[in-house]
Protein backbone atom coordinates (compact mmCIF):
# COMPACT_ATOMS: atom_id res chain seq x y z
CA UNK A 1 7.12 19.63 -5.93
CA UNK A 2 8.99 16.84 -7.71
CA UNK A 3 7.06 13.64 -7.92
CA UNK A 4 8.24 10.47 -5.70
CA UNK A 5 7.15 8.31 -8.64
CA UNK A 6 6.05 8.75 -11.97
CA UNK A 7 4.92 6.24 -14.61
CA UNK A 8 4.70 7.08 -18.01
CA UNK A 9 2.87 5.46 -20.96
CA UNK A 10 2.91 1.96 -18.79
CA UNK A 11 1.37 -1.70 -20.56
CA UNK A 12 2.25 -4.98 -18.95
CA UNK A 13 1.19 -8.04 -21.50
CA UNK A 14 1.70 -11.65 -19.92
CA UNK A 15 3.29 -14.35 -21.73
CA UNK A 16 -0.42 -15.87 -22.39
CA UNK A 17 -1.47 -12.60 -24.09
CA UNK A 18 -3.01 -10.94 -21.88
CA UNK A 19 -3.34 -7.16 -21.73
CA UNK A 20 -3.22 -6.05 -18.09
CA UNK A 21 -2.80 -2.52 -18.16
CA UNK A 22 -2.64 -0.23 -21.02
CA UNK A 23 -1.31 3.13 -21.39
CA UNK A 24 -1.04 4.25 -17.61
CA UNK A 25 0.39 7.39 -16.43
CA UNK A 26 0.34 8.55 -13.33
CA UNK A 27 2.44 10.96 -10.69
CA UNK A 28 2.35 10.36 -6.74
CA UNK A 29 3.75 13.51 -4.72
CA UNK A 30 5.97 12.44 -1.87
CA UNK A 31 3.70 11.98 1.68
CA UNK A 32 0.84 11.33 -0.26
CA UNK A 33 -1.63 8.80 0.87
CA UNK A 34 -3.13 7.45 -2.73
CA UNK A 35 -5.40 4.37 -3.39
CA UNK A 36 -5.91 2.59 -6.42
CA UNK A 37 -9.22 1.37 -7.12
CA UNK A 38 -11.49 -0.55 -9.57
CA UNK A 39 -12.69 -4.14 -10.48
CA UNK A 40 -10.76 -7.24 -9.70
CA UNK A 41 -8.64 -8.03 -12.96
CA UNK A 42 -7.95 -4.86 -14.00
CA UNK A 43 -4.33 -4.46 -12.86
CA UNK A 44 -4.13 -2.67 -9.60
CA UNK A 45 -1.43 -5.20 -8.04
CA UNK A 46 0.64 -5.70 -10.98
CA UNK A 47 1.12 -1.68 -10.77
CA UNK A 48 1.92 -2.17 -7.22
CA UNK A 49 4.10 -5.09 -8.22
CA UNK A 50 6.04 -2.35 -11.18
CA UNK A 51 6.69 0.07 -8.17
CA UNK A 52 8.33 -2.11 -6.73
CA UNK A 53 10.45 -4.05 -9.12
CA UNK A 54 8.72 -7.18 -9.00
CA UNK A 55 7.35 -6.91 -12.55
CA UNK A 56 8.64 -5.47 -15.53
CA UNK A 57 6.87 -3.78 -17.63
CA UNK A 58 5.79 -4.38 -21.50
CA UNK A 59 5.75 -0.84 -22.46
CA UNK A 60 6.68 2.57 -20.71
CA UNK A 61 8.92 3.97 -17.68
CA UNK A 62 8.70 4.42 -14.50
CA UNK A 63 11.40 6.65 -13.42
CA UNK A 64 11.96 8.17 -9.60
CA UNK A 65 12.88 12.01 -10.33
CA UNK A 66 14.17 12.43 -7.19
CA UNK A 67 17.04 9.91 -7.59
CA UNK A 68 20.61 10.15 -8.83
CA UNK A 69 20.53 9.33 -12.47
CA UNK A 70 21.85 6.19 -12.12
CA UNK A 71 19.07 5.15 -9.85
CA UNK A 72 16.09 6.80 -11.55
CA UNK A 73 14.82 3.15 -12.98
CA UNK A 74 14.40 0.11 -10.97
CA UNK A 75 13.17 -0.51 -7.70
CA UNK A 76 13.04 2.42 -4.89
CA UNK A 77 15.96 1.25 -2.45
CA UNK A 78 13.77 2.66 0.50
CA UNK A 79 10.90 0.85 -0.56
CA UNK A 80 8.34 -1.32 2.22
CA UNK A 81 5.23 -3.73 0.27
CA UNK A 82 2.51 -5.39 2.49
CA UNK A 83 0.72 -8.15 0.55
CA UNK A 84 -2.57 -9.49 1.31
CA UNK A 85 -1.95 -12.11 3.00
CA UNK A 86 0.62 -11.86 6.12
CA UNK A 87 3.08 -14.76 4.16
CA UNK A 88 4.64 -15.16 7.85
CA UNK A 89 7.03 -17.96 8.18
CA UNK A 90 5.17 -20.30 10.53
CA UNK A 91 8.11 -21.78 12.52
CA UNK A 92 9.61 -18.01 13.83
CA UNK A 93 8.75 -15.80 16.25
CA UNK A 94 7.40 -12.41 15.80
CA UNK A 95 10.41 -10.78 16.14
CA UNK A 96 11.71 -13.18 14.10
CA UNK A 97 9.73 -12.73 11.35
CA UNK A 98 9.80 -9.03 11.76
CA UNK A 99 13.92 -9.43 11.47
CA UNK A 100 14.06 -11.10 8.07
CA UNK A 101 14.16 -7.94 5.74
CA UNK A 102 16.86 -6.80 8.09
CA UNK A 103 18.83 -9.70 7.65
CA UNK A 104 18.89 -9.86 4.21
CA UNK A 105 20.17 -6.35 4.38
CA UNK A 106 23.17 -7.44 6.37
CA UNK A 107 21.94 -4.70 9.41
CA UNK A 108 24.13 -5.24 12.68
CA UNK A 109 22.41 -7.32 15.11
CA UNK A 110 22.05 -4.60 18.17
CA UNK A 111 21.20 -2.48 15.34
CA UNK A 112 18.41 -4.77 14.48
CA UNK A 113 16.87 -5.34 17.56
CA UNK A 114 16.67 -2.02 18.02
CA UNK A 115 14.40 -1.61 15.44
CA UNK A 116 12.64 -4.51 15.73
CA UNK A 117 11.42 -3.30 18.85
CA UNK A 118 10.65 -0.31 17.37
CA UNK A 119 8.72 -1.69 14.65
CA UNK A 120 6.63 -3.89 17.49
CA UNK A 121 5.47 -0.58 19.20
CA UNK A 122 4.56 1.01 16.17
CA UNK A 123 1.88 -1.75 15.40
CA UNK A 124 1.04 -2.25 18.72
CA UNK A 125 2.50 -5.57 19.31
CA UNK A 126 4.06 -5.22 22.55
CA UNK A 127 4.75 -8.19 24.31
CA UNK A 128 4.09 -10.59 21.73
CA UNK A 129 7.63 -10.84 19.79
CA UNK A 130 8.79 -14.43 21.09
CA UNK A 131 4.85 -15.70 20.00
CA UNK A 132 4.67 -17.66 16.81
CA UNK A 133 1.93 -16.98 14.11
CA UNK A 134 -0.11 -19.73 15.21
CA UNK A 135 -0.93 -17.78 18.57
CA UNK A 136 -2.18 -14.96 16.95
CA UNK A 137 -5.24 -13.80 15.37
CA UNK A 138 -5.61 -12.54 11.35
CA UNK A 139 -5.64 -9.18 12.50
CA UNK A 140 -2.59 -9.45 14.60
CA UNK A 141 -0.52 -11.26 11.93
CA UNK A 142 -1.38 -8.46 9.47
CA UNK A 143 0.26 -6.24 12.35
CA UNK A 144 3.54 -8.63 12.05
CA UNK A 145 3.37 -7.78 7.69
CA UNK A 146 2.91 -4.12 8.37
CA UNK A 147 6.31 -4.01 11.02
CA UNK A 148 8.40 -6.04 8.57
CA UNK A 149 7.80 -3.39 6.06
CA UNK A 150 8.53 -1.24 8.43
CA UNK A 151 11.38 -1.86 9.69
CA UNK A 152 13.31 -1.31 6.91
CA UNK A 153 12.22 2.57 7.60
CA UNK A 154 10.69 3.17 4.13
CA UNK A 155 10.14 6.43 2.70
CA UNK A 156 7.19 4.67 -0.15
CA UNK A 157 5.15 2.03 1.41
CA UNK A 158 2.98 -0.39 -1.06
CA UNK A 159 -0.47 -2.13 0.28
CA UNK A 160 -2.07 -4.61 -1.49
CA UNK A 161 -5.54 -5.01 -0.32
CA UNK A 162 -3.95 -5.71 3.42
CA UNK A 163 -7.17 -6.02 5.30
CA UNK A 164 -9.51 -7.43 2.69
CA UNK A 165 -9.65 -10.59 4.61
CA UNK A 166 -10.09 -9.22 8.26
CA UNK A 167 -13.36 -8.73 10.06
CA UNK A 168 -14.48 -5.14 9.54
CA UNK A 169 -14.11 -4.19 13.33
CA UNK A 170 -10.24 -5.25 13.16
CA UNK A 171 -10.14 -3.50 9.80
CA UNK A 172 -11.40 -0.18 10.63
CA UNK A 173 -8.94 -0.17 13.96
CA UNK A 174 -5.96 -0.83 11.60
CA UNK A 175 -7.26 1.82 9.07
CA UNK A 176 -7.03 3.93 12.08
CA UNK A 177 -3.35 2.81 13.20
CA UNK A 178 -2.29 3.06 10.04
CA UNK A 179 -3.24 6.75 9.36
CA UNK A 180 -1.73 7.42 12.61
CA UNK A 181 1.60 5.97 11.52
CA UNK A 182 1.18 7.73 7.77
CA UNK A 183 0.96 11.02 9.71
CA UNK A 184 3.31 10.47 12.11
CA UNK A 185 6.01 9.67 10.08
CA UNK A 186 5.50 11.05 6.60
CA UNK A 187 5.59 8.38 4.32
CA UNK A 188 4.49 7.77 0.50
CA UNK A 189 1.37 4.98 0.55
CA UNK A 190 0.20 3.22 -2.38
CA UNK A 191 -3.03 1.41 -1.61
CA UNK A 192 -4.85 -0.94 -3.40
CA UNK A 193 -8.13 -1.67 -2.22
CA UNK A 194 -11.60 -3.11 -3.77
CA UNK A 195 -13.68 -0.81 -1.25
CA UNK A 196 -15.06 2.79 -1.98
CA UNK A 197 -15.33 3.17 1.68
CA UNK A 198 -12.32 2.11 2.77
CA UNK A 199 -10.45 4.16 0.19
CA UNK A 200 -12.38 6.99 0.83
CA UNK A 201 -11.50 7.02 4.68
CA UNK A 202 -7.60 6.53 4.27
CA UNK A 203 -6.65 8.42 1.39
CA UNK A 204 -5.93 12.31 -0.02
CA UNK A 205 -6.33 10.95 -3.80
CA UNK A 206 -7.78 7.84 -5.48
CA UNK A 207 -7.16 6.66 -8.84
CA UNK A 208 -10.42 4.98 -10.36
CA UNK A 209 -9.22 2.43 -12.84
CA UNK A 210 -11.32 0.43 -15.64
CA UNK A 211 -11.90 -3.14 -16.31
CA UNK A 212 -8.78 -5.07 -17.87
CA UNK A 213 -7.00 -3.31 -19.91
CA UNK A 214 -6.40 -1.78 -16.71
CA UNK A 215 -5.98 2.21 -17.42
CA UNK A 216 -6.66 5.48 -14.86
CA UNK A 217 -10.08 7.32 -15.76
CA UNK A 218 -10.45 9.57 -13.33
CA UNK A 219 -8.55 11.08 -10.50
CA UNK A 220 -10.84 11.98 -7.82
CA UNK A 221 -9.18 14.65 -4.74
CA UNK A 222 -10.41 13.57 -1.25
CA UNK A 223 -10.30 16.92 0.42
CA UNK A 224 -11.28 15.63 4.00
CA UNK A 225 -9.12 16.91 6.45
CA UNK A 226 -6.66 14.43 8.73
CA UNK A 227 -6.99 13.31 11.36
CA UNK A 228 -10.16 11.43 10.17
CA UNK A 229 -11.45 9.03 12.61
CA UNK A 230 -14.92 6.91 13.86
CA UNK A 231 -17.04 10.48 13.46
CA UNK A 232 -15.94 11.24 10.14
CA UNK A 233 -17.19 7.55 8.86
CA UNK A 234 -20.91 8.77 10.13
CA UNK A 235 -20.36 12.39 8.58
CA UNK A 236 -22.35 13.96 5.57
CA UNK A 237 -19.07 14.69 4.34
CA UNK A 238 -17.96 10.90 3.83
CA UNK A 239 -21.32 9.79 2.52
CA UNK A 240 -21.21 12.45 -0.29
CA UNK A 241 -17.09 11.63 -0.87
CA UNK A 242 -18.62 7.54 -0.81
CA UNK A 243 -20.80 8.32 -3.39
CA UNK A 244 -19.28 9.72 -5.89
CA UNK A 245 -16.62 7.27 -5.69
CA UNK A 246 -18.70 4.92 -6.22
CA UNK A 247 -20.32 6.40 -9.15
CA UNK A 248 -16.87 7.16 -10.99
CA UNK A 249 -16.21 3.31 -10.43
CA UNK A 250 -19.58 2.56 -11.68
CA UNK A 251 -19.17 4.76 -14.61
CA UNK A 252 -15.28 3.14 -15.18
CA UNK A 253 -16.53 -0.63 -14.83
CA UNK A 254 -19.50 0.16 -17.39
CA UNK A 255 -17.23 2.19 -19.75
């Protein structure tokens, strides 16, 4: 199957000197659910931020083999990113908020609200799209980032440590939403995330990455079977998958 994305030989040095990443390759296979994980500092977002065109890199290519030529570098034009924190404008609505990507694209407005109110049912929002952020709690503002990126309709969505700040009762009900969505709809996810656990439970693949000079050291399959939900969190299965994880991160911080 041709790759969504691949990156090939990838560095990204700041202006200061720093060496974020070194020497990263990598291939994600479209409908693939992958996290990235390893130490703060090692350059998990800035590959995130590569995907999607928001940094360059130093060194290397990332290419999109299932474009036209001409397309094949740059930014995926069907491309959604949630960041880690919601970044909602504080003075619009929900719907509002949800709209801005759309405008920018120049989408028709009865297309628009059309899909705005599709992109409220998908994260459960329903009747809140004339409340402002203000009114809502952190887990339902991280509901209002997920539908923006949303409803663009992406084929590749990019998460950057989206529910790192939530409780973890609100975080393991959006873990379950959004592996419903993934499922439902078939897209790419990219995932960063600081937790074994969490990366365990959402994802098919997870690439273990070392302290800064951020590079891939292991690839480790999760073969768990989908749907996963509360019972597989208390299975033997997950505690074995959680620990060795954790012991290839171990091993990657130490190395």
């Amino acid at each position: 199957m041709t790759p969504l994305v691949t990156l090939s030989g990838v560095a990204k040095r700041f202006p200061n000197g720093t060496l974020a990443l070194d020497r990263v390759d990598l291939a994600i296979s479209q409908g693939s659910f992958v996290s990235l994980l390893g130490p703060s500092g090692c350059g998990k977002s800035t590959i995130l931020r590569m995907i999607a065109g928001l940094v360059q890199p130093s060194a290397g290519r990332i290419d999109w083999p299932g474009l036209p030529e001409a397309a094949r570098t740059g930014a995926h034009p069907e491309l959604g990113f949630v960041f880690q924190e919601p970044t909602l404008m504080p003075w619009a609505s929900v719907a509002d908020n949800i709209r801005l990507p759309l405008k920018v694209a120049g989408v028709a407005k009865a297309d628009a609200e059309a899909r705005i109110a599709e992109a409220i049912s998908m994260v459960g929002l329903e009747g809140f799209a004339e409340a402002f952020p203000r009114e809502l709690s952190g887990g339902m503002k991280m509901r209002v980032s997920i539908a923006r990126a949303l409803v663009t309709r992406p084929k590749l969505l990019l998460m950057d440590e989206p529910f790192a700040a939530l409780d973890e009762i609100t975080r393991f009900k959006l873990n379950n939403d959004l592996l419903q969505l993934w499922q439902r709809f078939g897209w790419t996810v990219i995932f960063v995330t600081h937790s074994v656990f969490e990366s365990v439970y959402l994802s098919n693949r997870i690439l273990v990455m070392s302290a800064r000079p951020g590079r891939i050291v292991e690839d480790v399959a999760i073969p768990a079977p989908y749907p996963r939900d509360d019972s597989f969190r208390v299975s033997d299965t997950y505690g074995d998958l959680c620990r060795a994880v954790s012991l290839s991160l171990h091993q990657a911080i130490a190395a």
